[in-house]
C-alpha atoms as a PDB file:
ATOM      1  CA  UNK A   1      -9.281  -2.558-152.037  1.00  0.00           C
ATOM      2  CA  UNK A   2      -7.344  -5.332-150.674  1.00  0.00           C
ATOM      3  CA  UNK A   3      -8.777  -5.234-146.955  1.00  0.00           C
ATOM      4  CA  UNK A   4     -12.877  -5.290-148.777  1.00  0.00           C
ATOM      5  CA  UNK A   5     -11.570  -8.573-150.779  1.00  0.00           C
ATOM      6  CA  UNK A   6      -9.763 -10.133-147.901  1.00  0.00           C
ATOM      7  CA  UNK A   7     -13.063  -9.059-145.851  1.00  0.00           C
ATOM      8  CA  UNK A   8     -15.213 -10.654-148.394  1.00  0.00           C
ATOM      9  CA  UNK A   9     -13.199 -13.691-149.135  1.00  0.00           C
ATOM     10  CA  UNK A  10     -12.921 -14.531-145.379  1.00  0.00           C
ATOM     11  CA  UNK A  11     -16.804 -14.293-145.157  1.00  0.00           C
ATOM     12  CA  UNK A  12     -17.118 -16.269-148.125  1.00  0.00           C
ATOM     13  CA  UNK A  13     -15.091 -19.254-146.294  1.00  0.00           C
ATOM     14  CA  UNK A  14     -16.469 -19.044-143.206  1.00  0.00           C
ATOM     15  CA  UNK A  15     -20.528 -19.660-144.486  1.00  0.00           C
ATOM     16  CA  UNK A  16     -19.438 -22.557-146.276  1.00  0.00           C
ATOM     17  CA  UNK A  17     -17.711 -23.494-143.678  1.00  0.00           C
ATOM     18  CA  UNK A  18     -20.824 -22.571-141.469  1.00  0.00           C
ATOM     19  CA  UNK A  19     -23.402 -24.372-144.046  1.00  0.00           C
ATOM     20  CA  UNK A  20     -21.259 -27.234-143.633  1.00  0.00           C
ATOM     21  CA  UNK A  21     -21.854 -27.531-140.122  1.00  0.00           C
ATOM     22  CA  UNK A  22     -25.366 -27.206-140.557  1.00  0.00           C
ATOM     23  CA  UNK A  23     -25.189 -29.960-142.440  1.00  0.00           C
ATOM     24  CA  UNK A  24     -23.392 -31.756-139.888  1.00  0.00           C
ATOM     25  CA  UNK A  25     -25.648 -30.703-136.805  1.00  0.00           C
ATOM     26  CA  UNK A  26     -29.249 -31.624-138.615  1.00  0.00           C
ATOM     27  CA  UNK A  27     -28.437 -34.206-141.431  1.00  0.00           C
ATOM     28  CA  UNK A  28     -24.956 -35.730-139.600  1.00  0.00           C
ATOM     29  CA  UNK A  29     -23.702 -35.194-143.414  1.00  0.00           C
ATOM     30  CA  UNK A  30     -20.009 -33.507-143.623  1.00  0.00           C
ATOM     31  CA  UNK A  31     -19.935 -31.856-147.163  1.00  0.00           C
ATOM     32  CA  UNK A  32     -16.031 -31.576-147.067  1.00  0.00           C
ATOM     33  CA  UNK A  33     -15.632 -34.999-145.979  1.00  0.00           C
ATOM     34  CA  UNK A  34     -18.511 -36.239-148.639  1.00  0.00           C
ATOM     35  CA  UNK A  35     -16.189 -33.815-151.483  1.00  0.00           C
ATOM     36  CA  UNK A  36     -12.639 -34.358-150.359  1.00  0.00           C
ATOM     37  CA  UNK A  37     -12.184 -37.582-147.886  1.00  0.00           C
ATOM     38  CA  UNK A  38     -12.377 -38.282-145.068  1.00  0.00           C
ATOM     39  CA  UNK A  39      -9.626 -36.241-143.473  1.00  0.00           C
ATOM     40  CA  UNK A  40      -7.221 -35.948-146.423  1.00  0.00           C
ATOM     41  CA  UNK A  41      -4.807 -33.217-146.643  1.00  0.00           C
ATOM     42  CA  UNK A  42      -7.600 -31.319-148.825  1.00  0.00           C
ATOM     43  CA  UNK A  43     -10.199 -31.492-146.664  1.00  0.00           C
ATOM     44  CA  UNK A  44      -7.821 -30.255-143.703  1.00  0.00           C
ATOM     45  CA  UNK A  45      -6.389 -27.780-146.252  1.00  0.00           C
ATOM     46  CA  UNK A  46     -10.565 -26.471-146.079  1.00  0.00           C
ATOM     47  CA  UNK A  47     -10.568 -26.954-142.327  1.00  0.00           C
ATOM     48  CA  UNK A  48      -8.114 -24.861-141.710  1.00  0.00           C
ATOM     49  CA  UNK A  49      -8.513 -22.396-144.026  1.00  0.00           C
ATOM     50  CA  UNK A  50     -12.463 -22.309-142.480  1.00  0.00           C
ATOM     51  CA  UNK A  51     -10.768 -21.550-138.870  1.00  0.00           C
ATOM     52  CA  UNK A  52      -8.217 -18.911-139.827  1.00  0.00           C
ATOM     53  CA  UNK A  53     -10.930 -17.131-141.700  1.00  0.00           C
ATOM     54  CA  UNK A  54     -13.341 -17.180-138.458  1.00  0.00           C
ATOM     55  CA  UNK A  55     -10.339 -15.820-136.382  1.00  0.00           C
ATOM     56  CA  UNK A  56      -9.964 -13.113-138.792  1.00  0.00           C
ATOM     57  CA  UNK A  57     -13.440 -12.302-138.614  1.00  0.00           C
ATOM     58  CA  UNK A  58     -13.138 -11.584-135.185  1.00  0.00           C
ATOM     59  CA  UNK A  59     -11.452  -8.410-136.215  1.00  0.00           C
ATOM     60  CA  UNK A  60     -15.129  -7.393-137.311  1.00  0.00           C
ATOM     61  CA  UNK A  61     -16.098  -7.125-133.449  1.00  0.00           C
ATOM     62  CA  UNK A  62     -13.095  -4.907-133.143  1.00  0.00           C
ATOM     63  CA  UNK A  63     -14.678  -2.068-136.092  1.00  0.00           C
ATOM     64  CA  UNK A  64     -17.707  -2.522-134.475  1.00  0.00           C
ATOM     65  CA  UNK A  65     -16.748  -1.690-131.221  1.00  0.00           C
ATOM     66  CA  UNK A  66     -14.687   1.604-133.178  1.00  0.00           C
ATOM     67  CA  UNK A  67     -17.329   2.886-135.124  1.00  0.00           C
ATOM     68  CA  UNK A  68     -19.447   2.788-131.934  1.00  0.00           C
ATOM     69  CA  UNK A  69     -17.944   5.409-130.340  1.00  0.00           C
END
């Protein structure tokens, strides 16, 4: 159980953190930035927590390549 929440969880984080970029690429609007400051610690708190949670998911490229073979 704790690998399907951390799964989830990361993939949670990292489409807001890709809606958030949407944002930023068609309305030049940064929802963290608009929600936390610009550049606080909070808003690099989300940042972060945005990038570690895409790295993980690159783990997801890894069981696909597994259950390929």
């Amino acid at each position: 159980m704790g690998n399907k929440y951390l799964d989830g969880t990361a993939l949670t984080i990292a489409i807001i953190g890709a809606i958030n970029w949407g944002l930023i690429g068609i309305f030049r609007f940064d929802l963290v930035a608009f929600l936390f400051g610009d550049m606080s610690w909070l808003s690099r708190i989300v940042y972060v927590l945005v990038g570690i949670c895409g790295l993980y998911l690159l783990t997801f490229f890894m069981k696909l390549s597994d259950s390929s073979k």
